[in-house]
N, C-alpha and C. Protein backbone atom coordinates (compact mmCIF):
# COMPACT_ATOMS: atom_id res chain seq x y z
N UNK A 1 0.84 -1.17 0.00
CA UNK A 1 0.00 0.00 0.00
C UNK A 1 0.90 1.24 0.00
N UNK A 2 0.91 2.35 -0.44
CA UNK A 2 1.27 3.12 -1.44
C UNK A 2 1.26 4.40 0.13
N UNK A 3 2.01 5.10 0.42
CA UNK A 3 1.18 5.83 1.92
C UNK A 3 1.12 7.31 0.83
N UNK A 4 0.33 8.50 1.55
CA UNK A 4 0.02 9.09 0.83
C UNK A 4 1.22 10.25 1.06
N UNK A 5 0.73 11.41 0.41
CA UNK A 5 2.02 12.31 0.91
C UNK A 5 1.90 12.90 2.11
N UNK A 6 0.60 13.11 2.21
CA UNK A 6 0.37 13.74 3.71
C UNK A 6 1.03 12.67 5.19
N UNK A 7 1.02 11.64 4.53
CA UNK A 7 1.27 10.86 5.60
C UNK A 7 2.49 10.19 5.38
N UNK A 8 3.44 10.63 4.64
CA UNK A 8 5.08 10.98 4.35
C UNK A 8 5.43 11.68 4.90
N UNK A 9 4.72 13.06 4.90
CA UNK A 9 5.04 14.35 5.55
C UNK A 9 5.02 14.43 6.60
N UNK A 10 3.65 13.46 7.52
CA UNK A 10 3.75 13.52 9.03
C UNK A 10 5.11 12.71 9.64
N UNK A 11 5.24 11.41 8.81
CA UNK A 11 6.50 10.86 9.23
C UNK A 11 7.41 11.11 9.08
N UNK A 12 8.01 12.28 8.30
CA UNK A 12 9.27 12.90 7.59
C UNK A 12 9.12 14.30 9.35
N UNK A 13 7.97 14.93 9.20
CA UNK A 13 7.63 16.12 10.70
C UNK A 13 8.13 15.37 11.81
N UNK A 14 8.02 13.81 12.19
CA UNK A 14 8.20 13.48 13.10
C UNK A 14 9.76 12.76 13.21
N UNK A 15 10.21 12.64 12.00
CA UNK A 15 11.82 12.34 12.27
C UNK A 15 12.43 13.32 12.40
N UNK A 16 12.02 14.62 11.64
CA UNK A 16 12.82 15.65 12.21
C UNK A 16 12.50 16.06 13.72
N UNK A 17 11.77 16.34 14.12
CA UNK A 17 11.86 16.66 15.23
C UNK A 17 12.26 15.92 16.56
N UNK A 18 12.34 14.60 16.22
CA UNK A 18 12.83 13.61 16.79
C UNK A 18 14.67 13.65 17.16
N UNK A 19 15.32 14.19 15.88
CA UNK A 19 16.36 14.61 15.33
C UNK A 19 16.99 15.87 16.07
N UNK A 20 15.73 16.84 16.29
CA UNK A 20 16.08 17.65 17.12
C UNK A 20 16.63 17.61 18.48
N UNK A 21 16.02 16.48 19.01
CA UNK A 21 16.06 16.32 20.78
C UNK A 21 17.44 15.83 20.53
N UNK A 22 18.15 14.96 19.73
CA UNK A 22 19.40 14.27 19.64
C UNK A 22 20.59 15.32 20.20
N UNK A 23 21.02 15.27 20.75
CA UNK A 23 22.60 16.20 21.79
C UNK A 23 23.88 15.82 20.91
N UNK A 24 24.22 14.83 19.89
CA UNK A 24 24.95 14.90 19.15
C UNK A 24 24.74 13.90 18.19
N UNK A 25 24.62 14.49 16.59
CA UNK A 25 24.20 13.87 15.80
C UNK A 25 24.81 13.47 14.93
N UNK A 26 25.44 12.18 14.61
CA UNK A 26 26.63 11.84 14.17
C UNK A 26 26.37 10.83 12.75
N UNK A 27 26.90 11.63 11.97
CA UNK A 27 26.96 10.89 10.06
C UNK A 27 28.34 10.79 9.89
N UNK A 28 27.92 9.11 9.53
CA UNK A 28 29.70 8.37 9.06
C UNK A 28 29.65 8.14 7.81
N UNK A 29 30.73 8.18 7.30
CA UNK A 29 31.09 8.10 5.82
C UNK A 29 30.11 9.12 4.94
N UNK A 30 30.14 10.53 5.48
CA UNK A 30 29.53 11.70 4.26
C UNK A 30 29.85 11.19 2.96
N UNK A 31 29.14 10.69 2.24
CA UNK A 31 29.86 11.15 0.44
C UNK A 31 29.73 9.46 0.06
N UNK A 32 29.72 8.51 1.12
CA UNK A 32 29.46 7.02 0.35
C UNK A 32 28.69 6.85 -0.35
N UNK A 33 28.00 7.57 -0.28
CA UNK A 33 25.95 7.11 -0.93
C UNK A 33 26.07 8.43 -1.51
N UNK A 34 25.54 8.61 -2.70
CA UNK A 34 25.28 9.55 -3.08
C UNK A 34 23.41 10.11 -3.32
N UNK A 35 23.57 11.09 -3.00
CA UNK A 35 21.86 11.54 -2.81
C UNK A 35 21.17 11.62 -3.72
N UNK A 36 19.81 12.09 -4.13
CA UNK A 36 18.70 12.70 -4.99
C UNK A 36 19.30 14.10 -4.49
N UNK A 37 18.41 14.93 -5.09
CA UNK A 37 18.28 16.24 -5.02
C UNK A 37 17.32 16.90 -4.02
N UNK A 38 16.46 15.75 -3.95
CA UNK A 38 15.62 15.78 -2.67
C UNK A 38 16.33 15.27 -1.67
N UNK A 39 17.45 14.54 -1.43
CA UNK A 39 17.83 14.01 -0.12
C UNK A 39 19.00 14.96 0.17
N UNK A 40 19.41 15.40 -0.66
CA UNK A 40 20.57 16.32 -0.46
C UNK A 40 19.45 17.19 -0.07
N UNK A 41 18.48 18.23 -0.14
CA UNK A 41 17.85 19.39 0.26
C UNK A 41 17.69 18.92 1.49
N UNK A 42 17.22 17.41 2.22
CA UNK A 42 16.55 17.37 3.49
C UNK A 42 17.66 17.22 4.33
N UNK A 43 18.73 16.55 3.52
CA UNK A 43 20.00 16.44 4.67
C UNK A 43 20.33 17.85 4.88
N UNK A 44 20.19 18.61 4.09
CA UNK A 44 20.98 20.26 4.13
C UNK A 44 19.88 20.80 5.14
N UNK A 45 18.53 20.78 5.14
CA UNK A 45 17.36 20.69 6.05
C UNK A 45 18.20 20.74 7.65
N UNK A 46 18.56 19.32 7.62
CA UNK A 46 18.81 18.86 9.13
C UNK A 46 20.11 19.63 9.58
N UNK A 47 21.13 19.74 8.94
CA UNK A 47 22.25 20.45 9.24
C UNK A 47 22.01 21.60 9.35
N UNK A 48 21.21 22.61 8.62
CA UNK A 48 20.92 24.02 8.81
C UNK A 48 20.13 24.13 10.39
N UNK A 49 19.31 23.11 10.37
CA UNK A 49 17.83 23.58 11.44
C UNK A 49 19.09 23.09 12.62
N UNK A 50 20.32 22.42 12.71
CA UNK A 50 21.20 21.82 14.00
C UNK A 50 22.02 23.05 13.98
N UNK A 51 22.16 23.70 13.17
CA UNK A 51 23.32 25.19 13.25
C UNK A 51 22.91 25.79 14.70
N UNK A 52 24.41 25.95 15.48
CA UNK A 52 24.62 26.50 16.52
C UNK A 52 23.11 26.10 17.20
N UNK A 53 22.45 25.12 17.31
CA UNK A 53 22.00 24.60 18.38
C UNK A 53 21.65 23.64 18.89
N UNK A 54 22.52 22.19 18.02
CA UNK A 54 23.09 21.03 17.84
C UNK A 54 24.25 20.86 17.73
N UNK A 55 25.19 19.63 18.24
CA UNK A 55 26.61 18.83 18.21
C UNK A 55 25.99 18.22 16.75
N UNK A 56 26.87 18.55 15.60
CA UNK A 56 27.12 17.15 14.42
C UNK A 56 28.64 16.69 14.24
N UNK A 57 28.35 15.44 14.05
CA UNK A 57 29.83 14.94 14.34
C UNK A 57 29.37 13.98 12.74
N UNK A 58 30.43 14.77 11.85
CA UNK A 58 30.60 14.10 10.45
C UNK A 58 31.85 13.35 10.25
N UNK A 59 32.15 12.30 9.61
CA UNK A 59 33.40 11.79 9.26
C UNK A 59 32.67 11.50 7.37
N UNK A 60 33.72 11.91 6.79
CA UNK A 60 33.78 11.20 5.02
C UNK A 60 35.21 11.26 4.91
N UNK A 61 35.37 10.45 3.61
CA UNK A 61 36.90 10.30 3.11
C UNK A 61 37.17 11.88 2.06
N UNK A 62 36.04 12.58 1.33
CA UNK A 62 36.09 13.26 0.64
C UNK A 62 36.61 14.93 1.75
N UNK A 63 37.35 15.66 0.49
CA UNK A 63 37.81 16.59 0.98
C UNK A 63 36.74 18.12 0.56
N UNK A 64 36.23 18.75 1.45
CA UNK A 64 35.38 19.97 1.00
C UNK A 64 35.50 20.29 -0.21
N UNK A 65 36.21 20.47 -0.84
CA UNK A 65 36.09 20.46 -2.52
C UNK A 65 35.52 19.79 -3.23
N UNK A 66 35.22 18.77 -2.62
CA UNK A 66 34.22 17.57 -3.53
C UNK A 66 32.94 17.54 -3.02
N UNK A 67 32.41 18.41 -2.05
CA UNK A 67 31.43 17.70 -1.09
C UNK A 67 30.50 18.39 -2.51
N UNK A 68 30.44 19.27 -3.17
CA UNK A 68 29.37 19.47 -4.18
C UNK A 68 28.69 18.28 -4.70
N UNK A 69 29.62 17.29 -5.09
CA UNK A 69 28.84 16.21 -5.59
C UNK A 69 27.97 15.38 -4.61
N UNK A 70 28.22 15.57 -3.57
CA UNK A 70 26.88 15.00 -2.62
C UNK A 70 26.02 16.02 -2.17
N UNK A 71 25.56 17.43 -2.69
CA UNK A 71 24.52 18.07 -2.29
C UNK A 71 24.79 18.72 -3.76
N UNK A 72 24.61 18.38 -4.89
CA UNK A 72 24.38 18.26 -5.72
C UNK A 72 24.35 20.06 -6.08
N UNK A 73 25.55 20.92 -6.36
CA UNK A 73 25.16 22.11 -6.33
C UNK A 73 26.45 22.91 -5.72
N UNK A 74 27.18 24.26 -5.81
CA UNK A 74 27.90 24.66 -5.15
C UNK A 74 27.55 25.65 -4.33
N UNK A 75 26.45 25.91 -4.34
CA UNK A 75 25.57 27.25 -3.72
C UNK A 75 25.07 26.22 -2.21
N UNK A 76 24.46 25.23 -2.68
CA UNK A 76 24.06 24.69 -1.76
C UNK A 76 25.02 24.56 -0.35
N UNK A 77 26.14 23.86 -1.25
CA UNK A 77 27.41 23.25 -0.52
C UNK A 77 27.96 24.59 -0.12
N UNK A 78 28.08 25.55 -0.54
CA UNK A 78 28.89 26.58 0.07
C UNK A 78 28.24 27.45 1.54
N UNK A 79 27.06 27.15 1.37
CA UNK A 79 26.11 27.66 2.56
C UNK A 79 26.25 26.29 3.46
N UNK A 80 26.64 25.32 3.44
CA UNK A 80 26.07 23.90 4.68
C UNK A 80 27.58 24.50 4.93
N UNK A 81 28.37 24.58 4.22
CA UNK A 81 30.06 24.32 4.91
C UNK A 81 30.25 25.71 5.55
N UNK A 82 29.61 26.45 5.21
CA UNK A 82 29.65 27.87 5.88
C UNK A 82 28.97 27.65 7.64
N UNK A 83 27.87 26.96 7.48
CA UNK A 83 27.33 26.69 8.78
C UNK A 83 28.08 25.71 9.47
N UNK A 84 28.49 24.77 9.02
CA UNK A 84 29.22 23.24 9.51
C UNK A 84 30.60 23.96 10.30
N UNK A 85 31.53 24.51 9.24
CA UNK A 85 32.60 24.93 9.89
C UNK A 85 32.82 26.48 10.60
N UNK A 86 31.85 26.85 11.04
CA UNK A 86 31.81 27.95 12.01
C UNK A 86 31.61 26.96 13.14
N UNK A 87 32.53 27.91 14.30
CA UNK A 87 32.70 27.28 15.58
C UNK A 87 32.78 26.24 16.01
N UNK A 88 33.63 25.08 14.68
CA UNK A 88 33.76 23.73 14.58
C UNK A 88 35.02 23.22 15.22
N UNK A 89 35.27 22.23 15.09
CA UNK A 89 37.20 21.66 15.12
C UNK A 89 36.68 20.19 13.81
N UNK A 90 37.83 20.89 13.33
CA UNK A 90 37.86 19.96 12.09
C UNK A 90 39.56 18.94 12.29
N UNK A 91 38.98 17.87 12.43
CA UNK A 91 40.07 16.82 12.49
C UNK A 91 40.48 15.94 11.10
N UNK A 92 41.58 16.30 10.20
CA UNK A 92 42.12 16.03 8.93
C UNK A 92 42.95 14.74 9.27
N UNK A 93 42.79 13.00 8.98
CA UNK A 93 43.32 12.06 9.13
C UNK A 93 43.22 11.89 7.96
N UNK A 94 44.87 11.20 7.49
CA UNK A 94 45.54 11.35 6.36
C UNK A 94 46.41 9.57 7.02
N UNK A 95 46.16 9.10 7.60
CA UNK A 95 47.26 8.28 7.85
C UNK A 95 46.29 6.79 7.52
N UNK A 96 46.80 5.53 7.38
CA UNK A 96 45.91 4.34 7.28
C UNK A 96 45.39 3.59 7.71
N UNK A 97 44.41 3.29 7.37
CA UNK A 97 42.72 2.90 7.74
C UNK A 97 43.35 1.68 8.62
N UNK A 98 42.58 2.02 9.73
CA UNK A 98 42.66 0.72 11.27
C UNK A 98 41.92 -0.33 10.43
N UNK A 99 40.72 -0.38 9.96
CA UNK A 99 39.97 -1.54 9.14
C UNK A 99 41.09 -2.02 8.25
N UNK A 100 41.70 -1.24 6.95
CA UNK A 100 42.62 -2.45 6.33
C UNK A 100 43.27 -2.74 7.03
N UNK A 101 44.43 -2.12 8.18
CA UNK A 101 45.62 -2.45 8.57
C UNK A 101 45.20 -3.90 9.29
N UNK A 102 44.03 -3.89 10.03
CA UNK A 102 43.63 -5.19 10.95
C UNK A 102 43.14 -6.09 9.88
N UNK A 103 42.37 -5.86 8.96
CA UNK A 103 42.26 -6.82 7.83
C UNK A 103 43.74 -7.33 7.14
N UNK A 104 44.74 -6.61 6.86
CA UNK A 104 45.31 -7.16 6.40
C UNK A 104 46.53 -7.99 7.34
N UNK A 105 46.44 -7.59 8.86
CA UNK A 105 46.87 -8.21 10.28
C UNK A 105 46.22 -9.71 10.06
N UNK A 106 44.79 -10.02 9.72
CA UNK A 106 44.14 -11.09 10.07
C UNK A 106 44.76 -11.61 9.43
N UNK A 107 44.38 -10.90 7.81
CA UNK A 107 45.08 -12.91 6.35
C UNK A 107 46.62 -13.12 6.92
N UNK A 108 47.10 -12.24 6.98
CA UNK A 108 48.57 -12.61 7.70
C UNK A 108 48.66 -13.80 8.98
N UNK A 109 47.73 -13.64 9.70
CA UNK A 109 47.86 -14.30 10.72
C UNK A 109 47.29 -15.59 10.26
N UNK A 110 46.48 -15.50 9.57
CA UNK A 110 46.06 -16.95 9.11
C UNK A 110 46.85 -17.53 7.96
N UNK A 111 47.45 -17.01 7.07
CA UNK A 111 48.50 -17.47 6.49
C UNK A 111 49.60 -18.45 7.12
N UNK A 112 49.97 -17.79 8.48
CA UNK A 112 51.22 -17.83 8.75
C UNK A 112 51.06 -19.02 10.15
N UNK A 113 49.59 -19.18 10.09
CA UNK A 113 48.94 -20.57 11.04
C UNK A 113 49.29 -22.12 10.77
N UNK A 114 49.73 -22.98 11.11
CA UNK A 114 49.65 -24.00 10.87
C UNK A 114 48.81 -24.63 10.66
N UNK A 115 48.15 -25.17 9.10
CA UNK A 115 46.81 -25.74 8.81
C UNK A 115 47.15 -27.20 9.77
N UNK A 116 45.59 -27.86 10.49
CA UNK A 116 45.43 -29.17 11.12
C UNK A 116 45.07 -30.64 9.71
């Protein structure tokens, strides 16, 4: 069954505000998934309405120069990063990923196992 829009809208009213009460709101991997034009507007939604009166705690691999391609637009993107990085601390890790290094720790270790 198909829900209608009005009743998209109440459930879309009630995640945001739900969103609101959150004390720190934390998105991993910005930029994996790439959006609609509608999901980029509602994510830009949630980050604007959290400006200076929400914690967001973002991690992506992409560097602000690219974030256009996930809010589809440079106007857009130049206003979220304007809000995001006022009164922020921005932490730049450049060094290699704990996931491969322990992935590639494991095949090693099982390599180097004595098969029974």
């Amino acid at each position: 069954m198909r829900r209608t829009l009005t009743q998209q809208q109440h459930r879309l009213d009630r995640l945001l505000a739900a969103l609101e009460r959150v004390d720190l709101l934390i998105v991993d991997e910005l930029g994996y998934l790439s959006f609609s034009r509608a999901g980029a507007e509602l994510l830009f939604q949630v980050f604007a309405d959290r400006y200076e009166r929400g914690s967001v705690l973002i991690t992506s691999n992409l560097p602000f120069g690219e974030w256009g391609t996930i809010f589809q637009g440079e106007r857009m993107t130049a206003a979220l990063l304007d809000r995001l990085t006022h009164r922020c601390h921005i932490y730049e890790m450049n060094g290699e990923s704990y996931r491969f290094r322990e992935s590639m720790k494991s095949k090693a270790d099982k390599a180097t196992k004595p098969k029974k």
